[in-house]
N, C-alpha and C. Protein backbone atom coordinates (compact mmCIF):
# COMPACT_ATOMS: atom_id res chain seq x y z
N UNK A 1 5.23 4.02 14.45
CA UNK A 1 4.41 3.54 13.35
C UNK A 1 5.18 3.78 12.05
N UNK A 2 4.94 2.87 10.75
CA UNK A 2 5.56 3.15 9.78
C UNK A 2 4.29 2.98 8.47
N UNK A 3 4.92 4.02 7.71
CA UNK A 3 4.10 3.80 6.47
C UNK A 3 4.67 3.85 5.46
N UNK A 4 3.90 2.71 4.64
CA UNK A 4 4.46 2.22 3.29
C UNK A 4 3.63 2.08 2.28
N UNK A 5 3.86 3.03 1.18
CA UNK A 5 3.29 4.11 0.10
C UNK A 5 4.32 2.82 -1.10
N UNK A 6 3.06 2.75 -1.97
CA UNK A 6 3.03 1.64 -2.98
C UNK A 6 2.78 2.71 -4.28
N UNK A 7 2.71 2.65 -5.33
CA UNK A 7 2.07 3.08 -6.61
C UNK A 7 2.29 2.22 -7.79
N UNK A 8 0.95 2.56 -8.29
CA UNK A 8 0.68 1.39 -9.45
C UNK A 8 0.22 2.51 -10.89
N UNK A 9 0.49 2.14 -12.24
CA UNK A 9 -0.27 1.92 -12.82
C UNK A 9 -1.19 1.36 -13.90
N UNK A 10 -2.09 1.36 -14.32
CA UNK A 10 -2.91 0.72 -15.36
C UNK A 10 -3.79 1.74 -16.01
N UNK A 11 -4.02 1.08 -17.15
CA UNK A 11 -5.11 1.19 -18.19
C UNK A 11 -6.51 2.21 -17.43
N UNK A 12 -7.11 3.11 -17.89
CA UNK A 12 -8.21 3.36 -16.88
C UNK A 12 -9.36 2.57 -17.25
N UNK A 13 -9.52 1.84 -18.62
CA UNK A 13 -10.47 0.84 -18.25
C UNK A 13 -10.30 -0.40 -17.45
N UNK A 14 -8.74 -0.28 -17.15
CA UNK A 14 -8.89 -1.69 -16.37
C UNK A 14 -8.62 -1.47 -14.95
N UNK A 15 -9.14 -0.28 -14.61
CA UNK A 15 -8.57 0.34 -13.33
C UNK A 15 -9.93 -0.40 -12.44
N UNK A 16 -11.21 -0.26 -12.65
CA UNK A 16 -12.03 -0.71 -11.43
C UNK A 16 -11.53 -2.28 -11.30
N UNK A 17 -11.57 -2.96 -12.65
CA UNK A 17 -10.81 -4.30 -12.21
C UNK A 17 -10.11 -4.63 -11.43
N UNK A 18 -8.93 -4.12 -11.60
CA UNK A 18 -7.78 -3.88 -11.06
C UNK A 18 -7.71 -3.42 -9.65
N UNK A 19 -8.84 -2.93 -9.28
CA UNK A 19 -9.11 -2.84 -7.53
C UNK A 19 -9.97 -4.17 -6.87
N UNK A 20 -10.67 -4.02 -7.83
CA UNK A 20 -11.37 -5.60 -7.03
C UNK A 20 -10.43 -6.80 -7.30
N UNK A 21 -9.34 -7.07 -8.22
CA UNK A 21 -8.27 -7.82 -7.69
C UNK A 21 -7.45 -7.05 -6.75
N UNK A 22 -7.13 -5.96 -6.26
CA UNK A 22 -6.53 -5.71 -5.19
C UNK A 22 -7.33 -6.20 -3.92
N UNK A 23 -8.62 -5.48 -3.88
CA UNK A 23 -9.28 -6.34 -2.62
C UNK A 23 -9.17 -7.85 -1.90
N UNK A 24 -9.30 -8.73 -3.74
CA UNK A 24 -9.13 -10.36 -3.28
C UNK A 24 -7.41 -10.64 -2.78
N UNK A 25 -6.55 -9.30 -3.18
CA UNK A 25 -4.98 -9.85 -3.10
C UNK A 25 -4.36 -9.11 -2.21
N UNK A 26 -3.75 -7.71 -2.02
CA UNK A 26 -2.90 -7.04 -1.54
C UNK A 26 -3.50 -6.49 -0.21
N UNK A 27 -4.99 -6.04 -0.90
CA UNK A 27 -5.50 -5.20 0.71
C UNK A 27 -6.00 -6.45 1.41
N UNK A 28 -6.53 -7.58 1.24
CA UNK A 28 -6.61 -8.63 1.58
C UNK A 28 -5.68 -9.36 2.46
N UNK A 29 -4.51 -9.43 2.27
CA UNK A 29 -3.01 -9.73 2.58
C UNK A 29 -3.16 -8.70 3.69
N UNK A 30 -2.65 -7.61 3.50
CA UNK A 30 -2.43 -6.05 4.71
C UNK A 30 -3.15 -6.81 5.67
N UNK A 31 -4.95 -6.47 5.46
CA UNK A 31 -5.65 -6.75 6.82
C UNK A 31 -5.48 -8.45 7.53
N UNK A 32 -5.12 -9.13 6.87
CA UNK A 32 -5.00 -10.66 7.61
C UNK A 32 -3.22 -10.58 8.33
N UNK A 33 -2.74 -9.14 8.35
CA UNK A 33 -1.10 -9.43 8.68
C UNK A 33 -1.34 -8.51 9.92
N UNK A 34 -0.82 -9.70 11.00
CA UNK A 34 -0.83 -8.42 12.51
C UNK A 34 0.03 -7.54 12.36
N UNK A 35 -0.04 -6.46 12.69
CA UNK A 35 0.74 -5.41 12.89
C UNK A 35 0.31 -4.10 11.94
N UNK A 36 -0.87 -4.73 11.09
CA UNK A 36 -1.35 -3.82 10.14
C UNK A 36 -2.60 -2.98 10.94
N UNK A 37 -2.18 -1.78 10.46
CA UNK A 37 -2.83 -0.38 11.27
C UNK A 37 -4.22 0.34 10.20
N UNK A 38 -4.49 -0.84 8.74
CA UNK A 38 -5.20 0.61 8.04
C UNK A 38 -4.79 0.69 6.72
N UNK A 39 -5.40 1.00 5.64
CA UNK A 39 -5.01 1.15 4.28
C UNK A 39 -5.74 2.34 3.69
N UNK A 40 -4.75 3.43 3.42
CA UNK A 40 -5.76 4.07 2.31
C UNK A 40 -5.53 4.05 0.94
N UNK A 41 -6.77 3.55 -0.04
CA UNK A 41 -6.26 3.57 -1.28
C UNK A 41 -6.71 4.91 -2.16
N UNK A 42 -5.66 5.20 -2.85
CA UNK A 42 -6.24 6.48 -4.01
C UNK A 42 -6.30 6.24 -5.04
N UNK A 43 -6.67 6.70 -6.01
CA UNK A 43 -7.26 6.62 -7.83
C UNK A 43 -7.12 8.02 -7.98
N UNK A 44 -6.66 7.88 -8.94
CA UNK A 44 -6.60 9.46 -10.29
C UNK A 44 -6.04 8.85 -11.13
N UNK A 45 -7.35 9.58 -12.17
CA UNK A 45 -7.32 9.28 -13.61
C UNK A 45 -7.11 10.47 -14.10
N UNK A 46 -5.66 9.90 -15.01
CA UNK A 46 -4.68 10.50 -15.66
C UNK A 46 -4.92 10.54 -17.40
N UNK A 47 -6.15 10.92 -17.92
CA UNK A 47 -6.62 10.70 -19.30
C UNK A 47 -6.52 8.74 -19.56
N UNK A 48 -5.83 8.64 -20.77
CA UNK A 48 -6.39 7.14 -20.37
C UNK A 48 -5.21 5.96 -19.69
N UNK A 49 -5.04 6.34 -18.42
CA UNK A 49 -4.29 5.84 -17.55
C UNK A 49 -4.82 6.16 -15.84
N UNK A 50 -4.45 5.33 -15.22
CA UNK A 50 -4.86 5.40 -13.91
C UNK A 50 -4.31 5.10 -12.94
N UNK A 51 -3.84 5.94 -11.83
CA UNK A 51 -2.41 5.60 -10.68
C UNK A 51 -3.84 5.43 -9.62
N UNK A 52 -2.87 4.18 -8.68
CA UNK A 52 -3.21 3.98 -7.64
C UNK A 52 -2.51 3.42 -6.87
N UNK A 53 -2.53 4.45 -5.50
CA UNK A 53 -1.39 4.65 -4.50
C UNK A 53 -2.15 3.55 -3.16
N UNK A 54 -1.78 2.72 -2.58
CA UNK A 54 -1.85 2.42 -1.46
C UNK A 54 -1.08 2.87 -0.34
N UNK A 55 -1.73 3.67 1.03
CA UNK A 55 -0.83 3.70 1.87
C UNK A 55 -1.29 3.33 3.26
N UNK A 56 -0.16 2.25 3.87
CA UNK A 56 -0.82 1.13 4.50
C UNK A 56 0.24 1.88 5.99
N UNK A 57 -0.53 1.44 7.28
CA UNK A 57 0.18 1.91 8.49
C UNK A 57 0.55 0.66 8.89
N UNK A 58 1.60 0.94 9.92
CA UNK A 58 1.97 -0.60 10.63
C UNK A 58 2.76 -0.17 11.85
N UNK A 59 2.02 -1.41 12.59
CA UNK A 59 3.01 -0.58 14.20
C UNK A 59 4.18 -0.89 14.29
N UNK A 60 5.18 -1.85 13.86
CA UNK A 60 6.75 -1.65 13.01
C UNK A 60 7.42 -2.12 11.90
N UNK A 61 8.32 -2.03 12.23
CA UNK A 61 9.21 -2.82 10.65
C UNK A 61 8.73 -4.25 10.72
N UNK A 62 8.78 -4.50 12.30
CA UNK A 62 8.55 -6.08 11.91
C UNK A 62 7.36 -6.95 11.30
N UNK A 63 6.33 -6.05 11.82
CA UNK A 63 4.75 -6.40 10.90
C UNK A 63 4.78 -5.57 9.29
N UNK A 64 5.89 -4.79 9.01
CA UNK A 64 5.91 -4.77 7.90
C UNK A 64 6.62 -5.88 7.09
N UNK A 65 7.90 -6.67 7.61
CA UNK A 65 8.31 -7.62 7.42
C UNK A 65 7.18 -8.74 7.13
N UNK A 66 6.76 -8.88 7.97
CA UNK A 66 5.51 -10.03 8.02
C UNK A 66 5.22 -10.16 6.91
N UNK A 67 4.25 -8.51 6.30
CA UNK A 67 3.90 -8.75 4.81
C UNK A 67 5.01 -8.63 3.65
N UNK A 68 5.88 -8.07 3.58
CA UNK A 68 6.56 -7.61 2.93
C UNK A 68 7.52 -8.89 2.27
N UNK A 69 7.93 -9.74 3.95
CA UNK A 69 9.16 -10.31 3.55
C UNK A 69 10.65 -9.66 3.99
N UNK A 70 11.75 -10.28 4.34
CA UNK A 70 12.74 -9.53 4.65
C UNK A 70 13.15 -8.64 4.17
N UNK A 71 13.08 -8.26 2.88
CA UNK A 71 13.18 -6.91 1.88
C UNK A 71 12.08 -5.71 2.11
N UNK A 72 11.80 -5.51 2.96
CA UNK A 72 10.41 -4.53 3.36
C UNK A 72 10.17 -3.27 1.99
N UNK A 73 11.27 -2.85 1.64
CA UNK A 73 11.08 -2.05 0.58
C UNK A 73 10.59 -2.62 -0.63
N UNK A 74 10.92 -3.69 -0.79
CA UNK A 74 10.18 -4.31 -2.19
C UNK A 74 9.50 -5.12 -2.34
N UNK A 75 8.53 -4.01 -3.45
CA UNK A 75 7.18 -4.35 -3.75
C UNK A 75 6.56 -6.07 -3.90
N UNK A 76 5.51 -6.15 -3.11
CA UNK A 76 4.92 -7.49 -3.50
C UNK A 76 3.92 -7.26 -4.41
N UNK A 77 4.07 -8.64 -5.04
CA UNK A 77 3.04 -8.52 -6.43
C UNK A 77 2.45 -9.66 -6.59
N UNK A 78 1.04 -9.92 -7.22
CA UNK A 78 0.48 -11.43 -7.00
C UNK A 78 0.63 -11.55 -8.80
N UNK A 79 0.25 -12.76 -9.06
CA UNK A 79 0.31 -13.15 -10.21
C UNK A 79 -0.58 -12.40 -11.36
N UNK A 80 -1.79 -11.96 -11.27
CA UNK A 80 -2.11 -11.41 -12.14
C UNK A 80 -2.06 -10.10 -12.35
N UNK A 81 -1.39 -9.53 -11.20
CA UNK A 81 -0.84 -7.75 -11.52
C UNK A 81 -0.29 -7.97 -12.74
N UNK A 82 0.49 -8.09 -13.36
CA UNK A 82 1.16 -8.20 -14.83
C UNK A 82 0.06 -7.97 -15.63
N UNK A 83 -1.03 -8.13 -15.57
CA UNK A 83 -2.25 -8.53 -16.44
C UNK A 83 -2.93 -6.86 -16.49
N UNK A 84 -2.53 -6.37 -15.47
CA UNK A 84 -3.13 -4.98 -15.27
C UNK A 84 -2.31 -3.62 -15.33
N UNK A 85 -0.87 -3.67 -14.76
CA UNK A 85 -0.49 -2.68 -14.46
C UNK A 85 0.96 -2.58 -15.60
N UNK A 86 1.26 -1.17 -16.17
CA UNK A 86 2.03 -1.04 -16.87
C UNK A 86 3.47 -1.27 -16.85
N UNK A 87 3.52 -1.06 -15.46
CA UNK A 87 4.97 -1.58 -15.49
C UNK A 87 5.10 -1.85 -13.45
N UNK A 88 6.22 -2.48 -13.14
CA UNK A 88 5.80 -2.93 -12.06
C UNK A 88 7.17 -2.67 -11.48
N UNK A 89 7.14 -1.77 -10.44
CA UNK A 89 7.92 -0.59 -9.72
C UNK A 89 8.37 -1.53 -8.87
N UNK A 90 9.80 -1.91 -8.53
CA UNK A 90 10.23 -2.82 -7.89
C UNK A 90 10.53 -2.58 -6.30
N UNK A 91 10.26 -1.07 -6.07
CA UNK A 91 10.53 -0.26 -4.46
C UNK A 91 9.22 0.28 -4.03
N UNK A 92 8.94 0.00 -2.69
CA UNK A 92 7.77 0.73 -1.96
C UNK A 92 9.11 1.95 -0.96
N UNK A 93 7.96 3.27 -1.01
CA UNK A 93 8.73 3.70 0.06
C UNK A 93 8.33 3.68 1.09
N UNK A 94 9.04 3.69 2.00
CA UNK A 94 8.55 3.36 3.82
C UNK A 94 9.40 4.97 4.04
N UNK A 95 8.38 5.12 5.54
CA UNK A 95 8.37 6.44 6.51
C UNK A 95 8.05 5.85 7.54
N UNK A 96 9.12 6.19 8.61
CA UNK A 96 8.81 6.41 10.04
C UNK A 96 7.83 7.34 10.91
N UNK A 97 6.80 7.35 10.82
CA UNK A 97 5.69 8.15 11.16
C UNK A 97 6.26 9.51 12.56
N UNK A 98 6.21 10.37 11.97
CA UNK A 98 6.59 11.16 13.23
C UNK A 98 5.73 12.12 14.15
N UNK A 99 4.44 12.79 13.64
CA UNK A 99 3.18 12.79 13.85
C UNK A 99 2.23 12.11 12.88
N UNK A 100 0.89 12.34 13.94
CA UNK A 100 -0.43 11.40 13.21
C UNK A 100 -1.50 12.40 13.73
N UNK A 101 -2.39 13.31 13.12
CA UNK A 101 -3.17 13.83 13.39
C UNK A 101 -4.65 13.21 13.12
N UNK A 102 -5.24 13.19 13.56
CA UNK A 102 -7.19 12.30 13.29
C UNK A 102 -7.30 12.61 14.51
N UNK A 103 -7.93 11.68 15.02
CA UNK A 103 -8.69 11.31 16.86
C UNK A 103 -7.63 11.79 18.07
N UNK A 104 -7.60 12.12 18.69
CA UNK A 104 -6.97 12.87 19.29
C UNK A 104 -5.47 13.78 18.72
N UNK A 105 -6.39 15.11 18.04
CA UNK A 105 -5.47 15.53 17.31
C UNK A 105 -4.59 16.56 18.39
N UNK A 106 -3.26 16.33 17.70
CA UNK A 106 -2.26 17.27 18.52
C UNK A 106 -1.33 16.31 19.32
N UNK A 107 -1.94 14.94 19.30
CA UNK A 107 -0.73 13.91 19.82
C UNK A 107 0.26 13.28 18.87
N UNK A 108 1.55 13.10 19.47
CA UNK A 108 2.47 12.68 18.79
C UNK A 108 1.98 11.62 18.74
N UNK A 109 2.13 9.88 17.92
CA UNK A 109 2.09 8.85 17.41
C UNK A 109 3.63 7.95 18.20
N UNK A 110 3.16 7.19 18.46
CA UNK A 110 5.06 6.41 19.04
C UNK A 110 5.58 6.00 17.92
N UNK A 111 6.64 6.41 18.09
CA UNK A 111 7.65 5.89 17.12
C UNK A 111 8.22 4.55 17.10
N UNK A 112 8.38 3.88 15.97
CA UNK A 112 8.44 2.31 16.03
C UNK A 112 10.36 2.03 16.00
């Protein structure tokens, strides 16, 4: 499994916005791409600024490809991110998952 850890940020008033265009765009995208395992998104508000991390599972490079594009490390962006986020981080980092603890905890995860 691999995971690929995104970070954004914006304005904190334009931060709830800025998720419900993620819903219609990015996490939207993830769940319609096979190979996608899951998204967790985070928020912290940073006085008046606001990071938000997506971190999305995938059962390999190649369904990360899928969404990603042949460049898997770099970041996709839809057209109106510009509209929201301060500056726009051109690298996601990816991890090869080496354990996964939840539902049957204490098992290793396969490696992709």
């Amino acid at each position: 499994m691999i995971t690929r850890i995104w970070r954004g940020i914006t304005m904190k008033e334009k931060a709830d916005d800025y998720l419900r265009h993620l819903r219609d765009t990015g996490l939207k995208h993830y769940s319609e791409t096979p190979g996608n395992r899951g998204v967790t998104v985070l928020r912290r508000d940073q006085g008046e600024h606001c990071e938000i991390v997506l971190i999305s599972h995938w059962e390999s490079m190649e369904a990360v490809r899928a969404f990603a594009g042949e460049n898997p490390e770099k970041s996709v962006y839809y057209p109106e991110d510009e509209h929201y986020l301060l500056q726009m981080e051109p690298l996601v980092r990816l991890y090869d998952v080496d354990e996964h603890y939840g539902t049957g905890i204490g098992q290793r995860s396969d490696k992709a």
